[in-house]
Protein backbone atom coordinates (compact mmCIF):
# COMPACT_ATOMS: atom_id res chain seq x y z
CA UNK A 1 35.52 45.22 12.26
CA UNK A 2 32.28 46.09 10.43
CA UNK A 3 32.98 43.40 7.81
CA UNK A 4 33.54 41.31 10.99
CA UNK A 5 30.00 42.13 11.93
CA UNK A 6 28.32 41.41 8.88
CA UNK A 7 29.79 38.56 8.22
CA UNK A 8 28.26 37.17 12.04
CA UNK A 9 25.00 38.48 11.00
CA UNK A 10 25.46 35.60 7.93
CA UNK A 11 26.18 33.49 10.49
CA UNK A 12 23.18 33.50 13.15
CA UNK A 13 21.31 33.16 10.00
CA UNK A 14 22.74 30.17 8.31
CA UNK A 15 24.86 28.77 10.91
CA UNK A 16 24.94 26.71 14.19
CA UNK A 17 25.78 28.32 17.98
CA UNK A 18 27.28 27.57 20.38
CA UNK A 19 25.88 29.62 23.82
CA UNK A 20 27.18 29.57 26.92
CA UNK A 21 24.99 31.71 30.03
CA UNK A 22 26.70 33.79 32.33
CA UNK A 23 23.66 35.37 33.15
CA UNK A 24 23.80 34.43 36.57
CA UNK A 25 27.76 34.91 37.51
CA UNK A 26 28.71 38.04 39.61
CA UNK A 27 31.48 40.17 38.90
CA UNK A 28 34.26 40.77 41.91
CA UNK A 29 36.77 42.90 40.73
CA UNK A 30 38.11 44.77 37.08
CA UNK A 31 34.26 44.94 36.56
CA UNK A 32 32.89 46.80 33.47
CA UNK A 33 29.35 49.25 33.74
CA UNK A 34 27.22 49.70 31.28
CA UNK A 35 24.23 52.02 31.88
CA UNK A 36 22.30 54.12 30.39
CA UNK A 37 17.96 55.74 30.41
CA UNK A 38 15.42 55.19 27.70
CA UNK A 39 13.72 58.22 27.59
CA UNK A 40 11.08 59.97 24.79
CA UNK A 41 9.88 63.41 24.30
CA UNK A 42 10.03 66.20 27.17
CA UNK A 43 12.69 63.56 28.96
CA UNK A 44 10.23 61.42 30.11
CA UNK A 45 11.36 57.90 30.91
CA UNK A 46 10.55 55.01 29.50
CA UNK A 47 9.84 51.64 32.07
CA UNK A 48 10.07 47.75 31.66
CA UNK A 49 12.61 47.91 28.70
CA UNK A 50 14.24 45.11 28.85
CA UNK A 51 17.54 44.59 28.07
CA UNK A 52 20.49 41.55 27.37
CA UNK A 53 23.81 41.58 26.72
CA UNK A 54 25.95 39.21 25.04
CA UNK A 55 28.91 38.87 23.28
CA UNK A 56 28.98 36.84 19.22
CA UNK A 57 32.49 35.58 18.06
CA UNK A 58 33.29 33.41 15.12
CA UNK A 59 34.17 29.89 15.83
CA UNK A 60 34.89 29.59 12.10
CA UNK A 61 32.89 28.71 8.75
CA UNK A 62 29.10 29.75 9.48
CA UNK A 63 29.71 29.22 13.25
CA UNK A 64 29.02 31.91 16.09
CA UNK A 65 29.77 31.58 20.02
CA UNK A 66 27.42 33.49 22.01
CA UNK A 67 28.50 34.27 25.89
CA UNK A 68 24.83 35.63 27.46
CA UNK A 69 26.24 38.03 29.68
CA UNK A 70 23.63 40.29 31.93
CA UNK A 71 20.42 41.14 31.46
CA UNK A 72 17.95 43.55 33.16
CA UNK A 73 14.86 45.80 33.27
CA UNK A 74 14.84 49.85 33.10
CA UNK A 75 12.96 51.07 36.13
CA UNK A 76 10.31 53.76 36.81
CA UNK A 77 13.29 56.35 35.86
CA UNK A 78 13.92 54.70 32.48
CA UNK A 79 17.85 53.77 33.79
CA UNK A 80 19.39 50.67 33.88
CA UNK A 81 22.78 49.40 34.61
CA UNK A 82 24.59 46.23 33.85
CA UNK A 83 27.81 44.93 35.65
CA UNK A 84 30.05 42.10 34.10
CA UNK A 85 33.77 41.10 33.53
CA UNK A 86 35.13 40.93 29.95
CA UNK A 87 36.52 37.74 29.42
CA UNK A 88 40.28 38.04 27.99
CA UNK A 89 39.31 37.14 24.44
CA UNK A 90 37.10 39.78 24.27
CA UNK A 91 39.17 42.44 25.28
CA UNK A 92 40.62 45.07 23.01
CA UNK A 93 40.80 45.92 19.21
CA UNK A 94 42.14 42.17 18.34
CA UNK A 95 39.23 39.93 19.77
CA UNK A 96 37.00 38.55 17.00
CA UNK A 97 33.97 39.22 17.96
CA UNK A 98 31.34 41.55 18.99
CA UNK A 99 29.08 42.98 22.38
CA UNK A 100 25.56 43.41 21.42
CA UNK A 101 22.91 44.91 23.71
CA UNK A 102 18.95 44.04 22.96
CA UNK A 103 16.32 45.88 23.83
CA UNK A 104 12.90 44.12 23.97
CA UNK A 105 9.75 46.82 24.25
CA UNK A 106 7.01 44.18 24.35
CA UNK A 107 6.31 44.78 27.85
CA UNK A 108 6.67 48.54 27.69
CA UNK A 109 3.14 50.34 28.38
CA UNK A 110 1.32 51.65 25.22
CA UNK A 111 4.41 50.90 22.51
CA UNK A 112 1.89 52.13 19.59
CA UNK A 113 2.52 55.87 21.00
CA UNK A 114 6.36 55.49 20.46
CA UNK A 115 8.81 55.13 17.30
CA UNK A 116 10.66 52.00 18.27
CA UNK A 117 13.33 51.26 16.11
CA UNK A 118 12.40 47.92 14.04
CA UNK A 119 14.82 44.81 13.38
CA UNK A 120 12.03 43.02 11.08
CA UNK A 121 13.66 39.75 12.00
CA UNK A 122 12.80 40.37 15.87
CA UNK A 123 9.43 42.34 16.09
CA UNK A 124 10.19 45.19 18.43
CA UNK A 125 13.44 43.61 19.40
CA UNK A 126 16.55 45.60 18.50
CA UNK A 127 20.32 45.83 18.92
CA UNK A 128 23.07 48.21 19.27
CA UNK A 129 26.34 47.17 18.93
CA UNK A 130 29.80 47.24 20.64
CA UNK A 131 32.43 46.58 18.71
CA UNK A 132 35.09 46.80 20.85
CA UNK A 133 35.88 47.53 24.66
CA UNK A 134 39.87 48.24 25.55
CA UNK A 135 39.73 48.63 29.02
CA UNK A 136 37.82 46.96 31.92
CA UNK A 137 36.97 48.98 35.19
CA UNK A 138 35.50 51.64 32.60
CA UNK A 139 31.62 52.97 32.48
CA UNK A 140 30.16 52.80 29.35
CA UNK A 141 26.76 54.90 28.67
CA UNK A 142 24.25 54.06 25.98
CA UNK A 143 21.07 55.88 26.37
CA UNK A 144 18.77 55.12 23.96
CA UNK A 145 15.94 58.18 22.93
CA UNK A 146 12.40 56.86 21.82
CA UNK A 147 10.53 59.56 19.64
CA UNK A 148 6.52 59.66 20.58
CA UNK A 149 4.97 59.50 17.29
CA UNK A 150 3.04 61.93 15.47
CA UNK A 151 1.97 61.52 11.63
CA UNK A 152 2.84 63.76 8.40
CA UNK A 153 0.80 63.63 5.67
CA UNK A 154 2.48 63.92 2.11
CA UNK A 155 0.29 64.51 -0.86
CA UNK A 156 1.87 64.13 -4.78
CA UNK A 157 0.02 64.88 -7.53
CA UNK A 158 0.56 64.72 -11.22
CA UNK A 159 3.18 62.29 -11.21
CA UNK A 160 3.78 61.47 -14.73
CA UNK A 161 7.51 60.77 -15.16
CA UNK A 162 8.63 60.89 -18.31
CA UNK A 163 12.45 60.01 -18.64
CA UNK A 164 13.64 56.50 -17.30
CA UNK A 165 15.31 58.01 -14.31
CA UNK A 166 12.96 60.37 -13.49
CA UNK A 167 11.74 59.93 -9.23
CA UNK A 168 10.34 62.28 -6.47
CA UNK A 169 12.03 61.44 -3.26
CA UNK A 170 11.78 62.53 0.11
CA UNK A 171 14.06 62.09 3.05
CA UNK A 172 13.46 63.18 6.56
CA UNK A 173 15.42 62.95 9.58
CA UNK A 174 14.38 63.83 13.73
CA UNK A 175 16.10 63.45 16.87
CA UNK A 176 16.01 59.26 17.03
CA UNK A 177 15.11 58.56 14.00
CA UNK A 178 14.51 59.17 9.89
CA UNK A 179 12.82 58.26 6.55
CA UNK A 180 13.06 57.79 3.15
CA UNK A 181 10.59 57.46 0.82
CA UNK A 182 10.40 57.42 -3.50
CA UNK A 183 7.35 57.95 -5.49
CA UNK A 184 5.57 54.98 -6.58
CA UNK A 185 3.88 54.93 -10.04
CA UNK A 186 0.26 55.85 -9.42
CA UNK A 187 -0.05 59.77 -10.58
CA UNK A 188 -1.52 60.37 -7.30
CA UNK A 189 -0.58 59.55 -4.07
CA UNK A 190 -0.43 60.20 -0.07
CA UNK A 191 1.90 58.90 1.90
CA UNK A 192 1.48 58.55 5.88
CA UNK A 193 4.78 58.97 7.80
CA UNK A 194 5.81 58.80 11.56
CA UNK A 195 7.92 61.34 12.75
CA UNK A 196 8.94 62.68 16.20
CA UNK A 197 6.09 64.77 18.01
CA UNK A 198 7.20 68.07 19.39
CA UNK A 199 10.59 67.66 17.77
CA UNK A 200 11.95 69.10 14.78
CA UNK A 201 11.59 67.42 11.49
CA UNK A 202 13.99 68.08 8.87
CA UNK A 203 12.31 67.21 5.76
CA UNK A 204 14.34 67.51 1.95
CA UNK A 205 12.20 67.06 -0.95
CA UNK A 206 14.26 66.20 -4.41
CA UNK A 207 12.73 65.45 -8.21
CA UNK A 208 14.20 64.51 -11.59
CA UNK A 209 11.80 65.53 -13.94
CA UNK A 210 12.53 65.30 -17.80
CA UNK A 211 15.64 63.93 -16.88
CA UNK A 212 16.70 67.78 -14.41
CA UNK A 213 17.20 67.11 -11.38
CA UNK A 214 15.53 70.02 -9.00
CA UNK A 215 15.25 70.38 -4.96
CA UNK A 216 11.62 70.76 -4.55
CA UNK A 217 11.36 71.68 -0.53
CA UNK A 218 13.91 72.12 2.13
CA UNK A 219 11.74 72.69 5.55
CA UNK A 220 11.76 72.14 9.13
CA UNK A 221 8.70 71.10 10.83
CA UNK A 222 7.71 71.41 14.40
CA UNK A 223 4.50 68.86 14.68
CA UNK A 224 2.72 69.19 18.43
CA UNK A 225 0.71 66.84 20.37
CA UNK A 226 -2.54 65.45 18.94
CA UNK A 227 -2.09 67.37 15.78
CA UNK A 228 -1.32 65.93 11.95
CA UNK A 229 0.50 67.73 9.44
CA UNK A 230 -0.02 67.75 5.84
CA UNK A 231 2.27 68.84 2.80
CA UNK A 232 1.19 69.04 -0.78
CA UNK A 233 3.35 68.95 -3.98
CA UNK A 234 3.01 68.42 -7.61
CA UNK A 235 5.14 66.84 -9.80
């Protein structure tokens, strides 16, 4: 199924589609729910998300049907909830296609204060996907959690690799979210990553230096409101 999905991806980029909108049609009976809150730190909700369903088959060589199935807006309480019926090729582990839920922040209230996560073909438009639904008459929950952004500050000094596969590498992970970063050649440097305010960061810090490999820094960091943290190494 996940070859399935890439290979769709291939085609809404170099194919035609075919879209039919359902938007509008209600469902009577053997209806499917999805629902779900967008929320961010401390639980608070998140308002005006909007958010479309669809559902992306193949039709064959770089060809995609799309069925535009619901769409709606999360409300003062972050939730939303969508109602539709699941057409009979889309049902089960045999269809060939795919649901896929967007969620469009660009008329969500101060969006600079949150981590939204990025699809760098769609702005601050971004997807999850379904990949298959068995039954209909079932509730399906996908709540989404927005980090609010805060900022670490990683200093490296003294980088002067020596070897061919020398690096320094750091990776950090948070409720909603993660990082990865490799040194770049400059013997100084300071990065400037977001991470989740008042959550825990989990940050691993890894070198190969003279061609050992070493695990610099294995930390947890708490970062609060309106404050920066900074971390130094040398290489």
């Amino acid at each position: 199924m996940r070859i399935l999905f890439l290979l769709l991806l291939l085609f809404n980029f170099y194919g035609c589609e075919k879209i039919d909108d359902d938007i509008n049609n209600i469902c009577n009976s053997d209806c499917t729910v999805i629902e779900g809150t967008f929320t961010t730190t401390n639980n608070i909700p998140i308002k005006n998300v909007k958010i479309e369903l669809d559902y992306r088959a193949s039709t064959g060589t770089f060809g995609v049907s799309v069925r535009n199935i619901r769409q709606t807006t999360t409300n003062d309480t972050g939730y939303y909830r969508m109602e539709f019926f699941i057409e009979d090729n889309e049902l089960g582990e045999s269809a060939n296609g795919y649901f896929r839920l967007h969620s469009d922040f660009s008329n969500v209230e101060n969006t600079n204060d949150y981590i939204i996560p990025n699809n760098a073909l769609n702005g601050l438009d971004t997807y999850d996907v379904i990949y298959s639904i068995n039954t209909r008459d079932t509730i399906i929950n996908k709540s989404v959690y927005i980090p609010t952004k805060a900022i670490l500050k990683i200093n490296l000094t003294n980088y002067f690799p020596i070897e061919q596969n020398d690096f320094f590498n750091v990776v950090g992970t948070y409720p909603g979210g993660g990082f990865s970063f490799s040194a770049n050649s400059q013997p100084n440097q300071l990065f400037e990553m977001e991470v989740a305010q008042n959550e825990i960061t989990s940050i691993e810090v890894k070198k190969r230096k003279n061609g050992i490999l070493s695990i610099v820094d294995e930390i947890d960091l708490f970062i609060p409101e309106n404050e920066v943290l900074e971390l130094n190494y040398e290489y």
